[in-house]
Structures are given as structure tokens and as C-alpha cells.
N, C-alpha and C. Protein backbone atom coordinates (compact mmCIF):
# COMPACT_ATOMS: atom_id res chain seq x y z
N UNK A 1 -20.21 0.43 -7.58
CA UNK A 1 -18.91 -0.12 -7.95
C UNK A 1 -17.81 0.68 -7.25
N UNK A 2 -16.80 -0.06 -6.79
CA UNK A 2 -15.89 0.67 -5.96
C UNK A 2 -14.63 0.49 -6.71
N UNK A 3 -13.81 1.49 -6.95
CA UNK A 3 -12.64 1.82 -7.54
C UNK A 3 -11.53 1.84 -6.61
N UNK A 4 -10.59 0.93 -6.68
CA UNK A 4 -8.77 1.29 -6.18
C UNK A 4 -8.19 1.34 -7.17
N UNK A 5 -7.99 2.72 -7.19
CA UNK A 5 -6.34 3.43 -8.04
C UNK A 5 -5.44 3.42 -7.03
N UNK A 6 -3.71 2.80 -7.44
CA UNK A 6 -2.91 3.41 -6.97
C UNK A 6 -1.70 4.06 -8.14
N UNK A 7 -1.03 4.55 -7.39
CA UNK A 7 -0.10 5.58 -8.37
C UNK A 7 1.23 5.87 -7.71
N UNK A 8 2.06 5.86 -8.68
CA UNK A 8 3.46 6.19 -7.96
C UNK A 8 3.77 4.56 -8.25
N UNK A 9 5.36 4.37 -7.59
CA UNK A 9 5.96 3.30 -8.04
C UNK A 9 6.82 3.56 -8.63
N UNK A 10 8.03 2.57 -9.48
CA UNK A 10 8.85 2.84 -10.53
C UNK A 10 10.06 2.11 -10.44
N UNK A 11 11.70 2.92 -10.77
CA UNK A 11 12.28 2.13 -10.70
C UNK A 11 13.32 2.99 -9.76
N UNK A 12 14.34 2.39 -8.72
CA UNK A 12 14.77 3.24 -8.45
C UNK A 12 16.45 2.53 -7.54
N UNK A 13 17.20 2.91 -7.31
CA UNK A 13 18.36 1.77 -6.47
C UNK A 13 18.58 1.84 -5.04
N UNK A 14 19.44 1.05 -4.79
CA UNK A 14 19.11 0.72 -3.82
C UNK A 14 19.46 1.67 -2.74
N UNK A 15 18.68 2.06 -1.39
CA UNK A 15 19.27 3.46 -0.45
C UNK A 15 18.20 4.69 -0.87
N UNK A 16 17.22 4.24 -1.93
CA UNK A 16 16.52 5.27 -2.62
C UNK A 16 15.33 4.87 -1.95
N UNK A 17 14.41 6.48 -2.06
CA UNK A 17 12.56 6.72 -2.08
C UNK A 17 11.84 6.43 -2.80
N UNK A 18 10.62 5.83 -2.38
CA UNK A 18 9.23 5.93 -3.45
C UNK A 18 8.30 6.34 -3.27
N UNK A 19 7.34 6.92 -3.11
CA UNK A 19 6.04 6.74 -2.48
C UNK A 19 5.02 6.43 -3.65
N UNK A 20 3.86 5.80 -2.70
CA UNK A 20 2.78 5.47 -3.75
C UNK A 20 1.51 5.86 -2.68
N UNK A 21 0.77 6.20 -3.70
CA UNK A 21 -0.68 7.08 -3.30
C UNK A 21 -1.78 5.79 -3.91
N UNK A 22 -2.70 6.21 -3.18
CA UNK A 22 -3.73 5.37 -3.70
C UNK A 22 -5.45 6.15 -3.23
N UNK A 23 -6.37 5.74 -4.21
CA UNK A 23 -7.37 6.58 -3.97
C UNK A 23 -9.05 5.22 -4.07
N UNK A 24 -9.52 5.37 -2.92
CA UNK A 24 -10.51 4.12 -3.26
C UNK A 24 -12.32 5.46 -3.42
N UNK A 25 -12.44 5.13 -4.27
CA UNK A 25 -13.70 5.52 -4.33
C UNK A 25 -14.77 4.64 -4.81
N UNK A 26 -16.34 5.34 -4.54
CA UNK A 26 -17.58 4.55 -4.85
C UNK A 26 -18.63 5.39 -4.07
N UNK A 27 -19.89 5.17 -5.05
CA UNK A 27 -20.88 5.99 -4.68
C UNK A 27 -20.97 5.05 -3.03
N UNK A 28 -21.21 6.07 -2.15
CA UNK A 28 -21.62 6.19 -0.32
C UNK A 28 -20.23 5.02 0.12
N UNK A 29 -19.26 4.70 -0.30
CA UNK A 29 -18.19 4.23 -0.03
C UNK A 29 -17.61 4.72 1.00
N UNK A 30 -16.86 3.88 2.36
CA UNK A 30 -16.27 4.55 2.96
C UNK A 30 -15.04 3.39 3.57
N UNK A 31 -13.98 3.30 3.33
CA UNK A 31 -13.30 2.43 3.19
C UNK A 31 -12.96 2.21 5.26
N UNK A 32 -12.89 1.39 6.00
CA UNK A 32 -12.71 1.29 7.20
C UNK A 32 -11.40 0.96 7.66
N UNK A 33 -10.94 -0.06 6.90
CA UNK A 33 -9.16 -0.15 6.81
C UNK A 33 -8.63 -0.09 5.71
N UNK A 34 -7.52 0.40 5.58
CA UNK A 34 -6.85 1.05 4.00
C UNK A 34 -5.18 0.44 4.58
N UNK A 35 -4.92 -0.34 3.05
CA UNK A 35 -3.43 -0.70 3.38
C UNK A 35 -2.97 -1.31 2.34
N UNK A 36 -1.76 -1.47 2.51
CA UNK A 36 -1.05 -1.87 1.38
C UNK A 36 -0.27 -3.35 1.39
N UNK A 37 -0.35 -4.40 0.33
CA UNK A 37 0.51 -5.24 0.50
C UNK A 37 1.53 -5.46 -0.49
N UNK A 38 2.18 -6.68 -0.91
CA UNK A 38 2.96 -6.59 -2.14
C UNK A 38 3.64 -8.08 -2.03
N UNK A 39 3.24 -8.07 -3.74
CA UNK A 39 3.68 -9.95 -4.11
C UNK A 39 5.20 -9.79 -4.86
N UNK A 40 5.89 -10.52 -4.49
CA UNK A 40 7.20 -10.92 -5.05
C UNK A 40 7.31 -11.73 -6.03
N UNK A 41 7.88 -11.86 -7.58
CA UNK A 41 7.80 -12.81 -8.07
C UNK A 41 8.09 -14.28 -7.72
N UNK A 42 7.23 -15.30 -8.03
CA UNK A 42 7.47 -16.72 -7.45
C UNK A 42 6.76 -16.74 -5.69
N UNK A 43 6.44 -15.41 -5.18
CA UNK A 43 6.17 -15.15 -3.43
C UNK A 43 4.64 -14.82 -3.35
N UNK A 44 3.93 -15.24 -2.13
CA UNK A 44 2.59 -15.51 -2.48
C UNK A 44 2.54 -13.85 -1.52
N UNK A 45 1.77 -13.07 -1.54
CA UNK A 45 0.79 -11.50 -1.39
C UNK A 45 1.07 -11.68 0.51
N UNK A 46 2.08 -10.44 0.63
CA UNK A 46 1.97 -10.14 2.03
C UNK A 46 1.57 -9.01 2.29
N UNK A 47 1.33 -8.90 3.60
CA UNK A 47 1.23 -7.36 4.09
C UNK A 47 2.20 -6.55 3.95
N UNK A 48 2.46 -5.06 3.70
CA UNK A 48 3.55 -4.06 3.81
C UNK A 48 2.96 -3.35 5.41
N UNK A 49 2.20 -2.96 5.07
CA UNK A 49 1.30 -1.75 6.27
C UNK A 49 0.08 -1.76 5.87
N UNK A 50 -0.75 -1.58 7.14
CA UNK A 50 -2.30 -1.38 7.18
C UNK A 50 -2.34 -0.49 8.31
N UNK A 51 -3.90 0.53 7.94
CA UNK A 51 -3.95 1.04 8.64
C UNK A 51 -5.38 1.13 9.22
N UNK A 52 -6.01 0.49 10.24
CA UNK A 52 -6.92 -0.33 10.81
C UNK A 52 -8.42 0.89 11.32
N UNK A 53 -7.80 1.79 10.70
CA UNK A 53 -9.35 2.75 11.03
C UNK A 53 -9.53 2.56 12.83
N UNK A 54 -9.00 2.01 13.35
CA UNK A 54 -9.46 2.07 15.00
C UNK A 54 -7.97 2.93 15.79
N UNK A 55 -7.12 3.42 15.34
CA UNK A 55 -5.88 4.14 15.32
C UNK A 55 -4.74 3.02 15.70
N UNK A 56 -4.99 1.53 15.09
CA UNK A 56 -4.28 0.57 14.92
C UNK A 56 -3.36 0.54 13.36
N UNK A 57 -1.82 1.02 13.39
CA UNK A 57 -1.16 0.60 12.34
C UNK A 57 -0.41 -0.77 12.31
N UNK A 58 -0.68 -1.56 11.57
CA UNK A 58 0.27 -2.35 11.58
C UNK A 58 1.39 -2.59 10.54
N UNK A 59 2.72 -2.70 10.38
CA UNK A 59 3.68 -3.03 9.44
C UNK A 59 4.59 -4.56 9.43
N UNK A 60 4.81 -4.30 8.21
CA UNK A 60 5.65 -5.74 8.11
C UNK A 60 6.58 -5.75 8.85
N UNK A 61 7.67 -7.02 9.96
CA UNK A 61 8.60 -6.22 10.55
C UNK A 61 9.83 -5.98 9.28
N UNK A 62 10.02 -6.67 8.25
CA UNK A 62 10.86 -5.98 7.10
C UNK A 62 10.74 -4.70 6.86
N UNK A 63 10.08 -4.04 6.92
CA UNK A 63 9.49 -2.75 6.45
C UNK A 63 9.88 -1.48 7.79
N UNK A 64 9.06 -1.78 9.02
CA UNK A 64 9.66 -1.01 9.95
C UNK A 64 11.21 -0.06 10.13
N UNK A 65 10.65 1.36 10.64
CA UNK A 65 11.37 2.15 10.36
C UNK A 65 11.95 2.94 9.14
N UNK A 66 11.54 2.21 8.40
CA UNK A 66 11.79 2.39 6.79
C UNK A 66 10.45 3.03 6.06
N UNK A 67 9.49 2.46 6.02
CA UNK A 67 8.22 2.85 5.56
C UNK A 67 7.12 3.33 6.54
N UNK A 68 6.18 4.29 5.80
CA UNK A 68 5.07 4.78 6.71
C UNK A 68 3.93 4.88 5.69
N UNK A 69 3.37 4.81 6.61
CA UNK A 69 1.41 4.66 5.96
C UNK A 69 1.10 5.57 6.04
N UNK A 70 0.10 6.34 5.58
CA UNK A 70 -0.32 7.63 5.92
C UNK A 70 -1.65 7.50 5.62
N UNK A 71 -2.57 8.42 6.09
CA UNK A 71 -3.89 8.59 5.38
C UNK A 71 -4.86 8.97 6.06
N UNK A 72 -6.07 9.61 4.72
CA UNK A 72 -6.54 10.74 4.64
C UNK A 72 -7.88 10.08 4.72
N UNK A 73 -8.83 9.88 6.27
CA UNK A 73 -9.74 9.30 6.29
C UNK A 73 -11.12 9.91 5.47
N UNK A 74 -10.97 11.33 5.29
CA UNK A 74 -12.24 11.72 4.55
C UNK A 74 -12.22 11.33 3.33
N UNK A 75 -10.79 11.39 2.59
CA UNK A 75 -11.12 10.98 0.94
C UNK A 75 -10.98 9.62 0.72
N UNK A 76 -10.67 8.85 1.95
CA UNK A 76 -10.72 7.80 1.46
C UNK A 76 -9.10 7.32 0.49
N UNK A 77 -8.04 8.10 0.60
CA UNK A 77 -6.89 7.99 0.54
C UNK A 77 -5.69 6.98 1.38
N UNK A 78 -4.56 6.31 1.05
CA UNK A 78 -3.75 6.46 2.14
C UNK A 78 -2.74 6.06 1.05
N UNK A 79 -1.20 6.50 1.25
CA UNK A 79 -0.18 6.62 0.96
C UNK A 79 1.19 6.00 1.77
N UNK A 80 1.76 5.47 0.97
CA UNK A 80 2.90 5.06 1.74
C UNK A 80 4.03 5.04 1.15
N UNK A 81 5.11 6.20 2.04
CA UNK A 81 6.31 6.15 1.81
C UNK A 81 7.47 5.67 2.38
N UNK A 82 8.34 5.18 1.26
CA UNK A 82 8.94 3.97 1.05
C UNK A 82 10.72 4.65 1.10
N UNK A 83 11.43 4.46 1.94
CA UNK A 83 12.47 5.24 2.08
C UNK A 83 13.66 4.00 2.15
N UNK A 84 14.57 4.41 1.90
CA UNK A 84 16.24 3.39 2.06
C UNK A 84 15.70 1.38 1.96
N UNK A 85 15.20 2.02 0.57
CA UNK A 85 14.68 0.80 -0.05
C UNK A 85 15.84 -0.40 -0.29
N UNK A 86 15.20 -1.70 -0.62
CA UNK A 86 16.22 -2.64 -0.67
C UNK A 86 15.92 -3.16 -1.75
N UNK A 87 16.78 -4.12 -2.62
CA UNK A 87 16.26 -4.84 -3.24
C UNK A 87 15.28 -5.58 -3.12
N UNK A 88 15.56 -5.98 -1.95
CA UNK A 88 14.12 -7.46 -1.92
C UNK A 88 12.74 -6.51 -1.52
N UNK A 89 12.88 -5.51 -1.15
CA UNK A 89 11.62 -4.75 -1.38
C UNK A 89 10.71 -4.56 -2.97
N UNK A 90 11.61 -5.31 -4.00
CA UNK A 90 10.91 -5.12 -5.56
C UNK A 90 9.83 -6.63 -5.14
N UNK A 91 9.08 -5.81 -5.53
CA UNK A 91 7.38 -6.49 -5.71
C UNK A 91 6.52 -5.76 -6.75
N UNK A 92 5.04 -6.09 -7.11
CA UNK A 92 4.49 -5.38 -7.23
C UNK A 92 3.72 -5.26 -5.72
N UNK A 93 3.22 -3.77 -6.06
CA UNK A 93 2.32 -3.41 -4.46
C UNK A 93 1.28 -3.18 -4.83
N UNK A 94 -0.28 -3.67 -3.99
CA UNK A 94 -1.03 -3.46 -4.19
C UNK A 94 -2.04 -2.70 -3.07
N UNK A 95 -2.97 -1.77 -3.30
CA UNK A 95 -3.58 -1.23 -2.41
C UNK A 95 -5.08 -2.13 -2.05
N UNK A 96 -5.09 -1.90 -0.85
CA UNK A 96 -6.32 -2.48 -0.15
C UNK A 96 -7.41 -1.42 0.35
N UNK A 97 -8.60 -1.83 0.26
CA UNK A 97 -9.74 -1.17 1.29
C UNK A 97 -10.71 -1.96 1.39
N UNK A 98 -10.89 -1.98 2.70
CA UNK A 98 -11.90 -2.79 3.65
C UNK A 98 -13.18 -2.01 3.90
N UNK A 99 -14.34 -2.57 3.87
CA UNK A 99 -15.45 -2.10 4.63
C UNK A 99 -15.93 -2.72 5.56
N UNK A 100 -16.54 -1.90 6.92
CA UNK A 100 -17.09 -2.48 8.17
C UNK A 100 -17.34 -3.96 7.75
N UNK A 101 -18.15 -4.36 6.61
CA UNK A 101 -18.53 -5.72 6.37
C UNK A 101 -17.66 -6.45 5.97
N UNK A 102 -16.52 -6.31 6.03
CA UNK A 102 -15.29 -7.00 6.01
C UNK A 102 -15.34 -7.35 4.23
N UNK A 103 -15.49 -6.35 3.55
CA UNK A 103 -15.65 -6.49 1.88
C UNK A 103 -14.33 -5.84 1.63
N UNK A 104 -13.27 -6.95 0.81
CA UNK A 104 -12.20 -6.33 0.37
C UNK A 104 -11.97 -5.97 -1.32
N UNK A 105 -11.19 -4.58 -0.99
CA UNK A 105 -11.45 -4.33 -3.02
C UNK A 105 -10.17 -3.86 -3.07
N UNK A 106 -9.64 -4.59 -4.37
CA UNK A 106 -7.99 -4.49 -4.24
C UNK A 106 -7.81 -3.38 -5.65
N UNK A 107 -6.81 -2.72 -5.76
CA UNK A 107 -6.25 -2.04 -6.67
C UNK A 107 -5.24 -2.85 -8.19
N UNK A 108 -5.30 -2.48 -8.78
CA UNK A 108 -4.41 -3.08 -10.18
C UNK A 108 -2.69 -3.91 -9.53
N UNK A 109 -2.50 -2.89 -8.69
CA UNK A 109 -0.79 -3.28 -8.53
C UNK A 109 -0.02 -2.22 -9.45
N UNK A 110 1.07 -1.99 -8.76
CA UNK A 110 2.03 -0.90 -9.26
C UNK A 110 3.63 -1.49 -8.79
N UNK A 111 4.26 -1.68 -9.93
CA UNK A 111 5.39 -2.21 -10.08
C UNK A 111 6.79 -1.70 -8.91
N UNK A 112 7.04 -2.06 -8.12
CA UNK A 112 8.42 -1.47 -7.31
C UNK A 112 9.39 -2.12 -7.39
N UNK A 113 10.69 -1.36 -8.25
CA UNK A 113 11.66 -2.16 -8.74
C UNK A 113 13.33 -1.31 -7.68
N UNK A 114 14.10 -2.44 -7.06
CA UNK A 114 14.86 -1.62 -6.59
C UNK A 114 16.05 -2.71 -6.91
N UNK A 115 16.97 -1.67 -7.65
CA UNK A 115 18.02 -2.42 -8.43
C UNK A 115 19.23 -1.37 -8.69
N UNK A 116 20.28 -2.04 -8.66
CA UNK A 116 21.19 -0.71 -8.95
C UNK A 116 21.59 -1.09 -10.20
């Protein structure tokens, strides 16, 4: 059984930081692409950033310059911080991990609220 936790999130206004961490584990698990997307209320699940295990990042172009992916291929980690946030950046976000077999296992979702 494979586990996505993510963590971090909250509430915060607008011009403000967030970051959110996320951790995928499972017995002999090894996640191949790790990334993050995020649904808008009433808005159907987009990409934010992925990060493609072949030293391919990709980001939303909304997001660019503003946000970065990060991550920690041994634990199976990746993180992304979220800087001079906007409103329409409130979603919930959810973390992704992929395996070679193209098996995706998503995380709970963690609330990002940006409001003044």
C-alpha cells in the first residue's frame, strides 16, 4: 500500500508564501515522477508543477516564476514553494506520485486559501 501525505497549506493574503511538503511512501516504493496539482472550486484538477524524474520540470504557465518544485529523490519527497501568491491561486492542492508503470497515487489535498 502506498501512502501520499501532504502538509503545509493554510491561509494567507495576497503577495504572501506557502510551502507544502509532501511525503509518498510504501514498502519497495519508488515514486518516478512527483508533482503537484490543484482543483479550484466549480474548476476541474490541473497541473501546478511536476517533476519528471528524467531532469524534466514542468510548471503551469500561471505559476512560473512564482513557484518551485523541489525534491528529494531518495525519500521519495518533493515540496513546493509558493511565493507572491494570488488569489486565484486558492485551490485545494494535491500531491502526485507516479511509478515507471505509469501507476498514479494521489494524496488527501491540502487547502490553499489566498484572501486578504
Amino acid at each position: 500500500q502506498v501512502q501520499v501525505i501532504e502538509s503545509g497549506g493554510g491561509f494567507v493574503q495576497p503577495g504572501g508564501s506557502l510551502r507544502l511538503s509532501c511525503a509518498a511512501s510504501g514498502r519497495h516504493f519508488r515514486a518516478s515522477g512527483m508533482g503537484w496539482y490543484r482543483q479550484a472550486t466549480g474548476k476541474q484538477r490541473e497541473l501546478v508543477a511536476r517533476d519528471r524524474d528524467v531532469g524534466i520540470i514542468d510548471y503551469n504557465t500561471s505559476v512560473k516564476g512564482r513557484f518551485t518544485i523541489s525534491r528529494d529523490n531518495a525519500k521519495n519527497t518533493v515540496s513546493l514553494q509558493m511565493n507572491s501568491l494570488k488569489p486565484e491561486d486558492t485551490a485545494v492542492y494535491f500531491c502526485n506520485a507516479e511509478t515507471n508503470a505509469g501507476i498514479t497515487f494521489w494524496g488527501q489535498g491540502t487547502q490553499v486559501t489566498v484572501s486578504s
